[in-house]
N, C-alpha and C. Protein backbone atom coordinates (compact mmCIF):
# COMPACT_ATOMS: atom_id res chain seq x y z
N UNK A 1 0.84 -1.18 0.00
CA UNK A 1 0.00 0.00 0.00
C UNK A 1 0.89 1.24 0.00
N UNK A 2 0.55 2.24 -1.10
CA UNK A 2 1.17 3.30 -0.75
C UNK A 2 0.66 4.59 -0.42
N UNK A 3 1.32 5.30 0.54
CA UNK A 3 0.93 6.30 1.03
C UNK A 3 1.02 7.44 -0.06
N UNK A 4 0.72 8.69 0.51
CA UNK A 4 0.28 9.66 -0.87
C UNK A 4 1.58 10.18 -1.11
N UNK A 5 2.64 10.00 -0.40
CA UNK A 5 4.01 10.61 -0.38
C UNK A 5 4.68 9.52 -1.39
N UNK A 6 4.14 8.32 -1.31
CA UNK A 6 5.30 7.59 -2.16
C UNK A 6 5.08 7.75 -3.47
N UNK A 7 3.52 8.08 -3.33
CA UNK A 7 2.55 8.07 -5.06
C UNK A 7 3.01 9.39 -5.69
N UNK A 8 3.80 10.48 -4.63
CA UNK A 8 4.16 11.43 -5.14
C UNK A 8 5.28 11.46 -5.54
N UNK A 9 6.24 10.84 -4.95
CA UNK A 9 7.25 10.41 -5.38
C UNK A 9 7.84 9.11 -6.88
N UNK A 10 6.60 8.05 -6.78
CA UNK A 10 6.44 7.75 -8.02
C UNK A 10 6.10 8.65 -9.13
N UNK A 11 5.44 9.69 -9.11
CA UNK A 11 4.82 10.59 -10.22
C UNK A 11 6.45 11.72 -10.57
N UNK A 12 6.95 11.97 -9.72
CA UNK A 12 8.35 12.65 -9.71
C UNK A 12 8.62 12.08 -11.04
N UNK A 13 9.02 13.85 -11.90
CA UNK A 13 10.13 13.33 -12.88
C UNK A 13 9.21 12.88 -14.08
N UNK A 14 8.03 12.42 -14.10
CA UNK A 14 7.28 12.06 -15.20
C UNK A 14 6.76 13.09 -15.96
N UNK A 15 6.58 13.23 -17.32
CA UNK A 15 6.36 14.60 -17.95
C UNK A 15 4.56 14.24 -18.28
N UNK A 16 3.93 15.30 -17.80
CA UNK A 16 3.24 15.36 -17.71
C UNK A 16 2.13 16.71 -19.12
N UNK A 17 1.43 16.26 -19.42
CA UNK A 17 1.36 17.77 -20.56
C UNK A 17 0.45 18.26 -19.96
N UNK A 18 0.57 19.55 -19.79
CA UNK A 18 -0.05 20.91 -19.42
C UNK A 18 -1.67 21.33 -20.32
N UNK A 19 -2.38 21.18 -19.16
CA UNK A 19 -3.42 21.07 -20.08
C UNK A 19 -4.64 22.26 -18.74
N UNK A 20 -4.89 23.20 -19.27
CA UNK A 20 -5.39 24.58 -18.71
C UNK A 20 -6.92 24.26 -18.14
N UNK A 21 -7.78 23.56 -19.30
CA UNK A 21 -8.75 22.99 -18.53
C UNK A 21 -8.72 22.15 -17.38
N UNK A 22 -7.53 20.77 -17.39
CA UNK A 22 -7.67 20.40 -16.49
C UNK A 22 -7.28 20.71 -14.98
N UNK A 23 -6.22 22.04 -15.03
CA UNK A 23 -5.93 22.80 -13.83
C UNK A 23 -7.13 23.27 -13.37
N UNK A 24 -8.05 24.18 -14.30
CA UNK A 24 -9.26 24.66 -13.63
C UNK A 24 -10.06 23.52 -12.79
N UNK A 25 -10.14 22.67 -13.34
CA UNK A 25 -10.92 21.70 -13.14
C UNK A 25 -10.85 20.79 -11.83
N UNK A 26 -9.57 20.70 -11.44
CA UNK A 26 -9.31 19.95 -10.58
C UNK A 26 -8.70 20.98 -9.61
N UNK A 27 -8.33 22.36 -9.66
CA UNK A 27 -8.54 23.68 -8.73
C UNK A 27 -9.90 23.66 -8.13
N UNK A 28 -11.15 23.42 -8.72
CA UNK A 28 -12.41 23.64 -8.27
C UNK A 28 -13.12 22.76 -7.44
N UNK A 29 -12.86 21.27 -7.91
CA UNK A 29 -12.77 19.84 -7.42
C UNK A 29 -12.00 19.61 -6.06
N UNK A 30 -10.82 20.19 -6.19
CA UNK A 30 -10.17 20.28 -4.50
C UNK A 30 -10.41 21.43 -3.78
N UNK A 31 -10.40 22.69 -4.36
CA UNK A 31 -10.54 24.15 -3.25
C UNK A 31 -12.14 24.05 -2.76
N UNK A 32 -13.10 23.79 -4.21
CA UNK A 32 -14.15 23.94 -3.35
C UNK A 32 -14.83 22.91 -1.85
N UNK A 33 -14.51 22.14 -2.04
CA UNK A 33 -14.79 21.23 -0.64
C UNK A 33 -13.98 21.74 0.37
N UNK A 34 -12.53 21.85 0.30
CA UNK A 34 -11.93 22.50 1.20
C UNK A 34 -12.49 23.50 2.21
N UNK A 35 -12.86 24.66 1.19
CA UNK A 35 -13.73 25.96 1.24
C UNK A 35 -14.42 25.68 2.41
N UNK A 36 -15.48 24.99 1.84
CA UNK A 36 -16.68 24.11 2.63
C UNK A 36 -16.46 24.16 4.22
N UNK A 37 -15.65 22.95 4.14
CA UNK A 37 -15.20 22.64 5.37
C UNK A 37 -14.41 23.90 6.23
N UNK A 38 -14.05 24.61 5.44
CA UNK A 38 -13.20 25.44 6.41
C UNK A 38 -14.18 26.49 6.92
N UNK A 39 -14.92 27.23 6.11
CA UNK A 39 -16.83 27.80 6.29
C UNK A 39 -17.37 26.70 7.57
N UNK A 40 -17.80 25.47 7.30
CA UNK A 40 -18.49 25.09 8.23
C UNK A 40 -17.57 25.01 9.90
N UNK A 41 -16.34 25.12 9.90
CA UNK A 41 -15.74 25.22 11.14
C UNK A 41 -15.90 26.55 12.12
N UNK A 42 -16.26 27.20 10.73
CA UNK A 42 -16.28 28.33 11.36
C UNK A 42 -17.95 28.68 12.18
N UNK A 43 -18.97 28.05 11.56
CA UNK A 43 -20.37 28.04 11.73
C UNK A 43 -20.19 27.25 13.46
N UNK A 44 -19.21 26.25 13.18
CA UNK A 44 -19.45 25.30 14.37
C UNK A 44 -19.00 26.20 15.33
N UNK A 45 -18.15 27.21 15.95
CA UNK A 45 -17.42 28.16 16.42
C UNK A 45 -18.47 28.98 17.56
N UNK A 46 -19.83 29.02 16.71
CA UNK A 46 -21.02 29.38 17.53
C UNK A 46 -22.35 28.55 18.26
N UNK A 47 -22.01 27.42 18.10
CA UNK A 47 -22.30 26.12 18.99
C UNK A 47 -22.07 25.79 20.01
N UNK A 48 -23.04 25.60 21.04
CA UNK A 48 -22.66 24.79 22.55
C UNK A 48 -21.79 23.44 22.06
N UNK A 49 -20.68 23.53 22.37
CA UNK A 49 -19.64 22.77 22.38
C UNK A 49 -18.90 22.01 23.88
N UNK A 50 -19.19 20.92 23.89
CA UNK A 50 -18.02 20.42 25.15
C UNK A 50 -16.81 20.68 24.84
N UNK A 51 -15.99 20.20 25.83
CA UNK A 51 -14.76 20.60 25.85
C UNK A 51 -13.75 20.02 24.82
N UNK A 52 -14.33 18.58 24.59
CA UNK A 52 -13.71 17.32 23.67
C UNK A 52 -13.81 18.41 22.66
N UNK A 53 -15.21 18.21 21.94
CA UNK A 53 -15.66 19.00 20.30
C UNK A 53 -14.99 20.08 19.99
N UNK A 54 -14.70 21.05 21.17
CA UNK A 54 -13.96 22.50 20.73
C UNK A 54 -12.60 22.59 20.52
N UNK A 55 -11.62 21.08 21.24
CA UNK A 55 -10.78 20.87 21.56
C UNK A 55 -10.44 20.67 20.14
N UNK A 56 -11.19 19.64 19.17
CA UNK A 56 -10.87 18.72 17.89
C UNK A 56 -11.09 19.88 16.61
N UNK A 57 -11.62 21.22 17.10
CA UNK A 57 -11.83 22.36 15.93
C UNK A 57 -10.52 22.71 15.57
N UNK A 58 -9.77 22.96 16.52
CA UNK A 58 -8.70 23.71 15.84
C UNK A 58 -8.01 22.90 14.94
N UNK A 59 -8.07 21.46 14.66
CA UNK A 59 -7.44 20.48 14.17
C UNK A 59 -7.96 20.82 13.09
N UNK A 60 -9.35 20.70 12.91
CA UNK A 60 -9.80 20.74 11.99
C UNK A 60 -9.56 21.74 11.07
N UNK A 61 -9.38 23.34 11.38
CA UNK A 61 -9.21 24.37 11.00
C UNK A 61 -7.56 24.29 10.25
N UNK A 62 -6.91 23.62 11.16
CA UNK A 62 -5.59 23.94 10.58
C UNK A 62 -5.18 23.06 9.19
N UNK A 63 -5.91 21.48 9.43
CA UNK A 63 -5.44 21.03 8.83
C UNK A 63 -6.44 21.06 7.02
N UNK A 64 -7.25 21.42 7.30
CA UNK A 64 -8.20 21.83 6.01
C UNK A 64 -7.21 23.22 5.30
N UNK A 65 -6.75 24.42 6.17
CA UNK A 65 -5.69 25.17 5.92
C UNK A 65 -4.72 24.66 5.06
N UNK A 66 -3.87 24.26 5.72
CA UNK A 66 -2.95 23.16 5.35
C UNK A 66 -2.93 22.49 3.75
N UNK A 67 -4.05 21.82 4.29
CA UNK A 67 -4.99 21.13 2.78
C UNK A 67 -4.85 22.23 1.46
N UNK A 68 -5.25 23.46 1.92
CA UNK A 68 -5.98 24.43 0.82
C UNK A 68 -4.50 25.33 0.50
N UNK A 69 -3.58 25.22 1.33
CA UNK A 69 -2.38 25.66 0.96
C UNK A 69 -1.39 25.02 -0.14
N UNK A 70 -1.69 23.61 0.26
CA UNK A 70 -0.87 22.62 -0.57
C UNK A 70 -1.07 22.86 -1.46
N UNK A 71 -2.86 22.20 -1.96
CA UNK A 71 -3.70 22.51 -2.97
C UNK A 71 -2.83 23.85 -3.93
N UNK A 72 -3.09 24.81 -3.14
CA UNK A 72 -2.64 26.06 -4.23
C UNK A 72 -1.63 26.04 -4.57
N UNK A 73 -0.72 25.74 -4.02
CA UNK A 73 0.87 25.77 -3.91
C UNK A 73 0.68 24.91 -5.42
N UNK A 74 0.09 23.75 -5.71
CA UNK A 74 0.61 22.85 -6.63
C UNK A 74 -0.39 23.43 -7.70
N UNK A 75 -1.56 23.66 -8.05
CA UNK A 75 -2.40 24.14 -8.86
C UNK A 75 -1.78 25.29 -9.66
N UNK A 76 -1.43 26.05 -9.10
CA UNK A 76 -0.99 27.42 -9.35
C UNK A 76 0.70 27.69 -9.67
């Protein structure tokens, strides 16, 4: 089984052709869910929350971040 690091590392180095639709396409396919999720963390923010649930937000926040950084970093 490989992890997404090795699959990235298999793809290393392979020429790939540049194709403008499919950047849009798969920019919209990953940012918009991202989006989503990072919007709904924020909705959750105004919720009676225990201590556990409020504890597991910031995780959530950072790592959807994270997510949407990569994302751009490689799209763009």
């Amino acid at each position: 089984m490989y992890t997404s690091l090795q699959a990235l590392e298999r793809t290393r180095g392979k020429q790939t052709t540049y194709n403008p639709w499919n950047q849009k396409f798969i920019s919209h396919e990953l940012r918009s869910p991202l989006h989503g999720i990072l919007r709904r963390s924020q909705l959750v923010h105004d919720m009676q929350l225990n201590s556990l649930q409020r504890g597991v937000l910031p995780t959530i926040e950072s790592c959807g971040q994270t997510l949407l950084t990569i994302t751009s970093s490689i799209i763009f």
